[in-house]
Protein backbone atom coordinates (compact mmCIF):
# COMPACT_ATOMS: atom_id res chain seq x y z
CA UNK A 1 158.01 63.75 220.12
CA UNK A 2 158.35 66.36 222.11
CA UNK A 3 152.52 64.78 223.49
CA UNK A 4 155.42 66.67 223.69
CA UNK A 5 157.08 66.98 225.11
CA UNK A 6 157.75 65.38 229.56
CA UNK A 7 157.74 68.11 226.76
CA UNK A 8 158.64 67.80 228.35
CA UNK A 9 157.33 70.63 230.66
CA UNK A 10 158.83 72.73 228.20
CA UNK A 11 158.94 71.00 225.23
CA UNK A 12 156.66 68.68 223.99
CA UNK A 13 159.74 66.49 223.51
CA UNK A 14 159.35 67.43 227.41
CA UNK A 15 155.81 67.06 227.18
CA UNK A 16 156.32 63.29 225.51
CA UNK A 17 155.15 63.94 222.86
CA UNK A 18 157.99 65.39 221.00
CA UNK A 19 158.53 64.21 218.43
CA UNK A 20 157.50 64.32 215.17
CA UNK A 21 159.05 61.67 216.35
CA UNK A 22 155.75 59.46 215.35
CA UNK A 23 155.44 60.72 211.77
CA UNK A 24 158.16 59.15 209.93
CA UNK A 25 156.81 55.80 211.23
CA UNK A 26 154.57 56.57 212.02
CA UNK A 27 153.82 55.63 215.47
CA UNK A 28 157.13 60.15 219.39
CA UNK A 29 158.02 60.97 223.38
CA UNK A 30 155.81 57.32 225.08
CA UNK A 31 156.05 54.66 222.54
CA UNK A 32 153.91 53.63 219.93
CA UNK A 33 157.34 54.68 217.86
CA UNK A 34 159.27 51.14 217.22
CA UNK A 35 162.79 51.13 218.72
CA UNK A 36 165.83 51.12 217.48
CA UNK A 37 166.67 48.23 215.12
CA UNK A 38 165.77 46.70 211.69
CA UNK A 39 162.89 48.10 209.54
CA UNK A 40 160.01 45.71 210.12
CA UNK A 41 159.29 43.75 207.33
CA UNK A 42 155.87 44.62 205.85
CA UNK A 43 152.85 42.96 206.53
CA UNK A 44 150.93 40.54 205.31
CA UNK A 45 147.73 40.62 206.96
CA UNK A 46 144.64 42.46 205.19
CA UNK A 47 144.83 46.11 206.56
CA UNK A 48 142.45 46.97 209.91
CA UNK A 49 139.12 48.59 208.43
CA UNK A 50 138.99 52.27 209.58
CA UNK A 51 136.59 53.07 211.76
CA UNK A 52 133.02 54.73 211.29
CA UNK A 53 133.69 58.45 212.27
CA UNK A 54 132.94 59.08 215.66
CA UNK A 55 133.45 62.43 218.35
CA UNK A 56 133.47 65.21 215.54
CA UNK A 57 131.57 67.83 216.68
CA UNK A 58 134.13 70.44 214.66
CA UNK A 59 135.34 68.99 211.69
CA UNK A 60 138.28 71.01 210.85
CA UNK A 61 138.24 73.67 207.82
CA UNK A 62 141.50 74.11 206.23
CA UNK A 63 142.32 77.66 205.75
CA UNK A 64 143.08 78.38 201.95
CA UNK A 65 146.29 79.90 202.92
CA UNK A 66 147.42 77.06 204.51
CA UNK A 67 148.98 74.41 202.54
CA UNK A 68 150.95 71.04 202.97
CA UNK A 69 154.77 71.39 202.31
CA UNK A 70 157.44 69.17 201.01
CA UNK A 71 159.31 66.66 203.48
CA UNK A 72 162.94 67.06 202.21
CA UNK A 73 164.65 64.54 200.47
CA UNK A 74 167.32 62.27 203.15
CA UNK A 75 170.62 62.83 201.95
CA UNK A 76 171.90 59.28 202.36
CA UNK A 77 175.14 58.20 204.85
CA UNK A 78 176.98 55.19 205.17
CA UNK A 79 177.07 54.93 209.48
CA UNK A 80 179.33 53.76 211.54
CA UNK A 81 178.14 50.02 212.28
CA UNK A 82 177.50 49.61 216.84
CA UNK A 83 180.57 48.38 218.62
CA UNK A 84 180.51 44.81 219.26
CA UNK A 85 178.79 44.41 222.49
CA UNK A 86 177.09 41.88 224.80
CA UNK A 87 173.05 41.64 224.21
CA UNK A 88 171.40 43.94 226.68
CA UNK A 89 168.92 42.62 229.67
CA UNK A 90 165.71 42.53 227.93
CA UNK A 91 164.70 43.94 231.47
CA UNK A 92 167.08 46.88 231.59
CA UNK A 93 165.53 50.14 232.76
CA UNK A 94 168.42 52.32 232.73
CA UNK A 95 171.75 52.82 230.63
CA UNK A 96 173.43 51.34 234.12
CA UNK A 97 171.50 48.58 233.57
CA UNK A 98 172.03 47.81 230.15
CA UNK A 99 175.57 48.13 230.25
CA UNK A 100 178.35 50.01 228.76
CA UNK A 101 181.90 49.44 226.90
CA UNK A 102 184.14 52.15 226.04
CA UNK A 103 184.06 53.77 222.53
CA UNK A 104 186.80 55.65 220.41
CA UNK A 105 188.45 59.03 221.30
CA UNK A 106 186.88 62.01 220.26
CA UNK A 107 189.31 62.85 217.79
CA UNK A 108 188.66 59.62 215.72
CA UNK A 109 185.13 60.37 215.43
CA UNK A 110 185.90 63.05 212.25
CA UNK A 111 183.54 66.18 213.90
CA UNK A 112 184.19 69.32 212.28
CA UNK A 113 185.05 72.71 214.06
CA UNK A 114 181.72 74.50 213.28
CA UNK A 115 179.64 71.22 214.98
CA UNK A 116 182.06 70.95 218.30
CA UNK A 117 181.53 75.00 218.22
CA UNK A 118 177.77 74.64 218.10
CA UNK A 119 177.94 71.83 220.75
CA UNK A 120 180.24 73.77 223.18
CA UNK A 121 177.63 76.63 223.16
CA UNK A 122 174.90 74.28 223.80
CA UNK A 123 177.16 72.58 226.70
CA UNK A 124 177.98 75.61 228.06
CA UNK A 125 174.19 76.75 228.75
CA UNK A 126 173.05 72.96 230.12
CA UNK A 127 175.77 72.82 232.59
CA UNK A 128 174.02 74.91 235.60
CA UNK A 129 171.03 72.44 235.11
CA UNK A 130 173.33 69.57 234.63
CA UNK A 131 175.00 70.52 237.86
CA UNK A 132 171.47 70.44 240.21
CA UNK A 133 169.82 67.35 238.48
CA UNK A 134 170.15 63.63 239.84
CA UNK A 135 171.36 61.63 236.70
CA UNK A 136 168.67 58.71 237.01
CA UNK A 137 170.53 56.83 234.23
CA UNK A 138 173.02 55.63 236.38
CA UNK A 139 175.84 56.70 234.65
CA UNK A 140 176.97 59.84 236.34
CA UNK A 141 177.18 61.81 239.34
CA UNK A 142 176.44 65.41 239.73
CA UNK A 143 179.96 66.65 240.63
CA UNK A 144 181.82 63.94 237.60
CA UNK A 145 180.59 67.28 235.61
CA UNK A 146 182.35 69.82 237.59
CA UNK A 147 185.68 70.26 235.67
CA UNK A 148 184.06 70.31 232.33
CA UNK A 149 181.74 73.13 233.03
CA UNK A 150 183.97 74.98 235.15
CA UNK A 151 185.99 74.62 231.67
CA UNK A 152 183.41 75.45 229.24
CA UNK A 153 182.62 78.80 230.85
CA UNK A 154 185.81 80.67 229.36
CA UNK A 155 187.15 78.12 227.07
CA UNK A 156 187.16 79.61 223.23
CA UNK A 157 184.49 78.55 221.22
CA UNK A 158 186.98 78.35 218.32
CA UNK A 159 188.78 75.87 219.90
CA UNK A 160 185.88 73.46 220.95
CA UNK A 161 187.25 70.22 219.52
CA UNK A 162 190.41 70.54 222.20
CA UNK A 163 187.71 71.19 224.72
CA UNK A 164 185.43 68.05 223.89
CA UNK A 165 188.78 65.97 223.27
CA UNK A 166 190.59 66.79 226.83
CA UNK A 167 187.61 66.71 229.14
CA UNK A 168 185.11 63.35 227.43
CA UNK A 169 185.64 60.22 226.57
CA UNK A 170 183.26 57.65 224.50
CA UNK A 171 180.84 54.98 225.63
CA UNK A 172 178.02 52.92 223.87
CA UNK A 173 174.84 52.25 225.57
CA UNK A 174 173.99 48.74 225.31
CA UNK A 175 173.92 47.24 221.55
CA UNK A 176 174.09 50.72 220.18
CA UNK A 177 171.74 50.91 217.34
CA UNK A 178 170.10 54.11 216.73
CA UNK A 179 166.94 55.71 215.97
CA UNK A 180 166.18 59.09 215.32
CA UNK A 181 163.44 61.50 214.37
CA UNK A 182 163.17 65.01 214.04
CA UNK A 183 161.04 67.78 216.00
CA UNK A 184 160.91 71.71 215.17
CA UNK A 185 158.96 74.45 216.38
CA UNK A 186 155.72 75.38 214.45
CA UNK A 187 154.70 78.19 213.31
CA UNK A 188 150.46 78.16 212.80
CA UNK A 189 147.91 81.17 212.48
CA UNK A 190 146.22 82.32 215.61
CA UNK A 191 144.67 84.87 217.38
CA UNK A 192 144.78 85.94 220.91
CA UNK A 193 140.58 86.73 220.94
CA UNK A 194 138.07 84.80 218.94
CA UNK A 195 137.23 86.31 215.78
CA UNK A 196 135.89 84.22 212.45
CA UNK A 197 138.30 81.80 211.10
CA UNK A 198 139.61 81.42 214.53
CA UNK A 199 137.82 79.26 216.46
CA UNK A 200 140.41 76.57 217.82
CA UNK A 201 140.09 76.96 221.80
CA UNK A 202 144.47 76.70 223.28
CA UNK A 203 143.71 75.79 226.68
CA UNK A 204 146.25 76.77 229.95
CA UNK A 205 146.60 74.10 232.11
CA UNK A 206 143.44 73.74 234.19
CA UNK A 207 143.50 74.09 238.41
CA UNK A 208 141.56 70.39 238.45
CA UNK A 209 144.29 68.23 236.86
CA UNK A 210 145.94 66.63 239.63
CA UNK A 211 149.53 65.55 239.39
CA UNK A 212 149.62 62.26 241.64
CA UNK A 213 153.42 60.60 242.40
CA UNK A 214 152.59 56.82 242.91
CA UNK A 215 155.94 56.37 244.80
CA UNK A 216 154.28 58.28 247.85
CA UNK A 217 152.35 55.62 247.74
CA UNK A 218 154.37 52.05 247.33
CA UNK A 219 158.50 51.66 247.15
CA UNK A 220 156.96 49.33 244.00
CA UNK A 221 155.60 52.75 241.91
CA UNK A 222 158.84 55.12 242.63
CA UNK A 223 159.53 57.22 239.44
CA UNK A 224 155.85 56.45 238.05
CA UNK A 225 152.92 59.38 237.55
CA UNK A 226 149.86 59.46 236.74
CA UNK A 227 147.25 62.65 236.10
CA UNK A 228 143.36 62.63 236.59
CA UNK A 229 140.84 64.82 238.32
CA UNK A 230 138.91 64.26 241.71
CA UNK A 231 134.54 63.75 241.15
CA UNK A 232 132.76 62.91 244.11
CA UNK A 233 135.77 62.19 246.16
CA UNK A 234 137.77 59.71 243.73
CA UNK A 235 140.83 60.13 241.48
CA UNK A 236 139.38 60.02 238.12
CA UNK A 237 141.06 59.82 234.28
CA UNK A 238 141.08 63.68 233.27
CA UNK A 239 138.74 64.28 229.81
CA UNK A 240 140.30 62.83 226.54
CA UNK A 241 140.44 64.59 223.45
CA UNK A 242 136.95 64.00 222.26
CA UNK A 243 135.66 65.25 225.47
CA UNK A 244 137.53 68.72 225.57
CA UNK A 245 136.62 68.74 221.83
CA UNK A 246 133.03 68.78 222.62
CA UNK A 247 133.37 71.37 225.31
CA UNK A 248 133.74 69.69 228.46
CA UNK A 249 136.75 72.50 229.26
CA UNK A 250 134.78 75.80 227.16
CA UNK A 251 133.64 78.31 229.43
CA UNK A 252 136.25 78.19 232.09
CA UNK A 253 138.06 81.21 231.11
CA UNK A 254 141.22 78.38 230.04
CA UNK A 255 141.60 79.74 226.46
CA UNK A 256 144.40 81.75 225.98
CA UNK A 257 144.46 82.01 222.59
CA UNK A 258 142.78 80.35 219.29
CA UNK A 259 143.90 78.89 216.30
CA UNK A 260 142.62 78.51 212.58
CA UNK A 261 143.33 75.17 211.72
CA UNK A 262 142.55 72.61 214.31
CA UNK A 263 145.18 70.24 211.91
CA UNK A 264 147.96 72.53 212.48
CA UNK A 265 147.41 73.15 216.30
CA UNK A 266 147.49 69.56 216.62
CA UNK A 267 150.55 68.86 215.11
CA UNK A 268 151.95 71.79 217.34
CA UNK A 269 150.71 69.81 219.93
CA UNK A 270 152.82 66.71 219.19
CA UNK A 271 155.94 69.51 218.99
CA UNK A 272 154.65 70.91 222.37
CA UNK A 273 155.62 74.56 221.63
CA UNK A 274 155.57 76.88 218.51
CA UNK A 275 154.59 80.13 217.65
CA UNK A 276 151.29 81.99 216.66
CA UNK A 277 151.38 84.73 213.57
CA UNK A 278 148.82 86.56 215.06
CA UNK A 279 146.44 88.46 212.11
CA UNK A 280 148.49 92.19 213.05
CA UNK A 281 151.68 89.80 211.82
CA UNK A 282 152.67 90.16 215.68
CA UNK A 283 154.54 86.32 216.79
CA UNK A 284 152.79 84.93 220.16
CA UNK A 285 155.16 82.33 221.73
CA UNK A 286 153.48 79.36 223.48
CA UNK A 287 154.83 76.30 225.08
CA UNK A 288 154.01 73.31 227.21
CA UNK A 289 152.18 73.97 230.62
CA UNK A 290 151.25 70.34 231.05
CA UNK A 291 148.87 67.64 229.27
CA UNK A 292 145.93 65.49 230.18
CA UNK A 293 147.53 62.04 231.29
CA UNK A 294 145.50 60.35 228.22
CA UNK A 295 148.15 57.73 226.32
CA UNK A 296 149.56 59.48 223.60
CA UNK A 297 148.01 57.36 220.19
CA UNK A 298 150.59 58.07 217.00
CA UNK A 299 147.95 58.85 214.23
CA UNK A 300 150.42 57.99 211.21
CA UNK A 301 150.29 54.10 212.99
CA UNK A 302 146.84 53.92 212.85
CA UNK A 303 146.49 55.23 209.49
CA UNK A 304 148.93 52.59 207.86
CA UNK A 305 148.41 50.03 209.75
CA UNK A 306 144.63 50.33 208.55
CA UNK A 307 146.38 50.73 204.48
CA UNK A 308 145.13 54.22 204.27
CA UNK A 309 148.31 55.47 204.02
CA UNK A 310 151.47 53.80 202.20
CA UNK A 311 154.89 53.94 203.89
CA UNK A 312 156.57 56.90 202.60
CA UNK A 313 153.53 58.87 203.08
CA UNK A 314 153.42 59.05 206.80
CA UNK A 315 155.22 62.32 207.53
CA UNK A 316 153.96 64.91 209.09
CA UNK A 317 153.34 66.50 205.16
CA UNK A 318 151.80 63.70 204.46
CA UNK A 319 149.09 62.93 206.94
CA UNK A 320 148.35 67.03 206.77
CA UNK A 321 147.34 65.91 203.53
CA UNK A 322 144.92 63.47 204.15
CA UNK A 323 143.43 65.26 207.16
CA UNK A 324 142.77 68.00 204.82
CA UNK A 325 140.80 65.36 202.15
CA UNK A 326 138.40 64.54 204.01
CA UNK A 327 137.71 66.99 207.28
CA UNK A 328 135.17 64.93 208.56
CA UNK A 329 137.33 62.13 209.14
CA UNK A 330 140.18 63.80 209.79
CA UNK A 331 138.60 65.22 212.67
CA UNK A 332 137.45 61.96 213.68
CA UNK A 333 141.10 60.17 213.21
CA UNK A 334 142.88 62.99 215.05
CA UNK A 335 140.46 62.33 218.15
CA UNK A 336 141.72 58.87 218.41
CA UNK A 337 145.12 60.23 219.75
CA UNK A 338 143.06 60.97 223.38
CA UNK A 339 146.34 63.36 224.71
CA UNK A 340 145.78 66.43 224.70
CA UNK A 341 148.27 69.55 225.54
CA UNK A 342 148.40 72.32 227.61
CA UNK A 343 150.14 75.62 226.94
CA UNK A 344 151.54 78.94 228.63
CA UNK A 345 152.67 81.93 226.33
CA UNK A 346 156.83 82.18 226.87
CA UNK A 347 158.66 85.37 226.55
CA UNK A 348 162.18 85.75 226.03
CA UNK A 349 164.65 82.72 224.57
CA UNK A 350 162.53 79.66 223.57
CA UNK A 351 161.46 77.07 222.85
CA UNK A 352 162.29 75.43 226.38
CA UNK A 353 163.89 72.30 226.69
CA UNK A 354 163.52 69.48 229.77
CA UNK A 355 166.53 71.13 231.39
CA UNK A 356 164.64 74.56 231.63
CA UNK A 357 167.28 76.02 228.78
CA UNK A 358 166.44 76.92 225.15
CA UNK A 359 166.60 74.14 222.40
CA UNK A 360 169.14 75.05 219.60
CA UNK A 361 168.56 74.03 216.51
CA UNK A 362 170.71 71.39 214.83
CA UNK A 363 172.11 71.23 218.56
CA UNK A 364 169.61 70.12 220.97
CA UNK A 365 168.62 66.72 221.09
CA UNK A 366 165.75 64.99 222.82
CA UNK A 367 166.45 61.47 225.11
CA UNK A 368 164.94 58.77 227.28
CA UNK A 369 166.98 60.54 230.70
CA UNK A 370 166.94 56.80 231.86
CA UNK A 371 169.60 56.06 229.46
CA UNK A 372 171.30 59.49 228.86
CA UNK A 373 171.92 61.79 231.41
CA UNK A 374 170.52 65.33 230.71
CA UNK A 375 172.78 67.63 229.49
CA UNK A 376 175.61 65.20 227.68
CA UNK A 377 177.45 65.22 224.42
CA UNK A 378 176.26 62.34 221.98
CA UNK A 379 177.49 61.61 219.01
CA UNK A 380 175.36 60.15 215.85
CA UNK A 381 176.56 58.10 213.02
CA UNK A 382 173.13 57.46 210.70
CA UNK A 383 172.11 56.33 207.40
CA UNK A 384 170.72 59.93 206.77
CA UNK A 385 173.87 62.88 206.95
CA UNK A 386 171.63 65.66 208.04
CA UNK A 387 171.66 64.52 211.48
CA UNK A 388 175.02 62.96 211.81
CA UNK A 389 177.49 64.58 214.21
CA UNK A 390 177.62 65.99 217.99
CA UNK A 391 174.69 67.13 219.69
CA UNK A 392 174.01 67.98 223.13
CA UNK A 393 170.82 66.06 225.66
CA UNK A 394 168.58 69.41 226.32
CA UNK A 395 164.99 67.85 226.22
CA UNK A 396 162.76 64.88 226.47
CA UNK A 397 159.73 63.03 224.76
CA UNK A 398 157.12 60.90 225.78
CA UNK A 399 157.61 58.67 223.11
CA UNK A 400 161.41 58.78 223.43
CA UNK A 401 162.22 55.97 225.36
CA UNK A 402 164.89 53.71 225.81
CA UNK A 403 168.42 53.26 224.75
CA UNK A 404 170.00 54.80 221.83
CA UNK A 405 166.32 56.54 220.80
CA UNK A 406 166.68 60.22 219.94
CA UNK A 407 165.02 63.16 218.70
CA UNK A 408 166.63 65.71 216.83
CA UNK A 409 165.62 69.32 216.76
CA UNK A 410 165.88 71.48 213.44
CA UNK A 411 164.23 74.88 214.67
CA UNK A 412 161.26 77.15 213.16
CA UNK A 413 160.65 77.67 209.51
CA UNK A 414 159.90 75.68 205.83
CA UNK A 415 163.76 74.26 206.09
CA UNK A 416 163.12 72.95 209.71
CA UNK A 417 159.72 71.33 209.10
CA UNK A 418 160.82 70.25 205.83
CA UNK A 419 163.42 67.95 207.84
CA UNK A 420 161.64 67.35 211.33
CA UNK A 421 159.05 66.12 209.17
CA UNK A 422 160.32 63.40 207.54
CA UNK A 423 163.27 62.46 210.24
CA UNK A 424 163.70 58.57 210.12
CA UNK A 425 167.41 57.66 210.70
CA UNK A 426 169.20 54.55 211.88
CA UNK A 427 172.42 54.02 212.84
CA UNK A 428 174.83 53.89 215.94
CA UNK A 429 175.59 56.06 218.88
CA UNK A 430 177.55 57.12 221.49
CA UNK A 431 178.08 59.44 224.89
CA UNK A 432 180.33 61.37 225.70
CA UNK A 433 180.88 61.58 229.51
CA UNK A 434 183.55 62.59 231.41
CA UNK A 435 186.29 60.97 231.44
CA UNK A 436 187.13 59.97 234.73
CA UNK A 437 183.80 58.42 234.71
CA UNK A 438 184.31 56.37 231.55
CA UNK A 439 187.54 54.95 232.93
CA UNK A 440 185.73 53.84 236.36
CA UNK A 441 182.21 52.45 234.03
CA UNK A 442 183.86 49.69 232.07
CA UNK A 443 187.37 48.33 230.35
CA UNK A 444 187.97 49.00 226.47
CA UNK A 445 187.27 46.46 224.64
């Protein structure tokens, strides 16, 4: 994910957390999520013993009404295999760093009308974002984007593969290989007051957690953050999840709204935005107002790693499922992720993306914006079809880092969990940037 999200400050993908992108895995958006490459082979060490259960003052009780679902079934694809490229800097931090070489043209890459369609729209709305924002991949400058969105504002949707074909060309990002998972946007029972069978606090971002930007401090921290709280005049990690858990945030006026099944909510943490079906069957939109600082721990990891849960039963489904066994523990297991996420309710167009724009679905992807600038085409070639094609950079993740990691985003409802659930796909990838740029970035090969 998106904790979401870096989601994202919209998104959890913003917050970095995004992602189901630790269920498949399961390891999202900061990086407990392997990277792109080869499976790992399975292990031969004796599992890790769980743990006693510890910090559960509120085991969870599943609400009859809510039940696991389904992931869906990959539809298998043969990808395209990564261009033939040098081996990447072990070291590199950016996509500048890790180098470039110059893909195909857009017209070999077989994209149908209704994707470059989809794709334009999603362009079109990035571009005033993509305009403002410093591209700290080192790929791009602000004004390389000019003629393309000046373009995109009155070209024809109907003709969006001319658009994409005149104005980008293609590069891969270092050796190419792909990962990608899936994020959507929950929809959980919840109520704007406390009443019985509500009784999960959703917490606005308090006025003590402190936002501190190490590169005021030393040239060596530029770019890194941190979060924490001041107590007795010193900067101080800001409560885990146990902590809030067990109150240390209840009875600051904070809640603005509670939900019915702390399983659910948590999982709609890792998304970083979703929706509460109030009990009137009213919708209250909420969405990423910032998160606790705490290292985001993938639960699905911990859970096979320790051989209580097989691969192929780590998706989001599937670890619903054995929260809901035993409460008890499951309370217990979902405190050993310490993040913990903020929210604001949203009106209007949402979710929000890391650009500030709504997330489309089957559109919007999530990215590392060290390696992809915000706001460009990519296309996907994967061993799964669902998520093959062109997508647009609207969001990020905190466990979305690096090159050629992604997370896809599939919307609200069964069909969209279904997928975002069970999202594991490898394959290869590329940008598309302008192509100007991709002449002056490096020779075909």
């Amino acid at each position: 994910m998106a904790d979401a999200k870096t989601h994202r400050a919209p998104l959890a993908r913003r917050s970095g957390f995004a992602l189901l992108a630790f269920l498949p895995l399961l390891s999202a958006c900061t990086s407990v999520i392997p990277e792109a490459g080869p499976r790992p082979a399975a292990a031969t060490q004796a599992p890790t013993p769980a743990p006693t259960p510890v910090g559960s003052p509120r085991p969870y009780t599943p609400r009859p009404s809510e039940t696991g679902s389904v992931a869906a079934q990959p539809v298998p694809a043969a990808p395209n295999p990564p261009l033939p490229a040098p081996a990447p800097s072990a070291t590199a931090t950016t996509a500048a760093e890790a180098g470039v070489i110059v893909g195909p043209e857009y017209t070999e890459l077989g994209i149908g009308a209704e994707q470059a369609t989809a794709a334009l729209k999603a362009f079109r709305l990035s571009c005033p974002s993509l305009l403002r924002r410093t591209d700290t991949s080192g790929l791009t400058q602000n004004a390389e984007w000019t003629e393309s969105c000046a373009a995109a504002k009155n070209w024809a949707d109907r003709d969006a593969t001319n658009f994409f074909s005149r104005y980008f060309g293609t590069v891969q990002v270092g050796a190419g290989t792909a990962f990608v998972t899936g994020y959507y946007e929950p929809e959980i029972a919840g109520s704007r007051t406390p009443r019985p069978g509500y009784d999960v606090p959703i917490y606005r971002r308090p006025a003590d957690l402190v936002d501190v930007d190490l590169g005021q401090f030393s040239g060596d921290l530029a770019g890194k953050k941190i979060r924490g709280r001041v107590e007795g005049g010193n900067l101080i990690p800001y409560y885990d999840r146990t902590a809030i858990e067990s109150g240390a945030l209840a009875n600051r006026g904070l809640e603005i709204a509670w939900a019915a099944d702390a399983a659910e909510f948590f999982f709609l943490q890792v998304q970083g935005s979703g929706r509460l079906r109030l009990p009137d069957g009213g919708i209250m939109r909420i969405g990423y107002d910032s998160q606790n600082g705490r290292d985001y721990v993938g639960i699905g990891k911990l859970l096979l790693d320790r051989g209580e849960l097989q691969r192929g039963q780590a998706s989001m489904q599937g670890i619903l499922d054995y929260l809901r066994a035993d409460p008890v523990r499951g309370a217990a297991v979902m405190n050993e992720n310490p993040s913990w996420v903020f929210f604001r309710e949203i009106t209007g167009p949402g979710p929000l993306g890391a650009l500030g724009v709504p997330v489309t679905a089957r559109s919007s992807l999530a990215a590392d914006p060290k390696f992809v600038p915000l706001g460009a085409p990519v296309f996907l070639s994967l061993d799964r079809a669902e998520p093959n094609g062109l997508w647009i950079v609207q969001d990020t993740g905190g466990a979305i880092k690096g090159a050629n990691r992604f997370d896809s985003f599939w919307g609200a409802g069964d069909q969209a969990r279904a997928i975002a659930g069970g999202m594991a796909a490898r394959g290869a990838a590329l940008l598309l940037l302008p192509r100007a740029r991709v002449a002056r970035l490096a020779p075909r090969p």
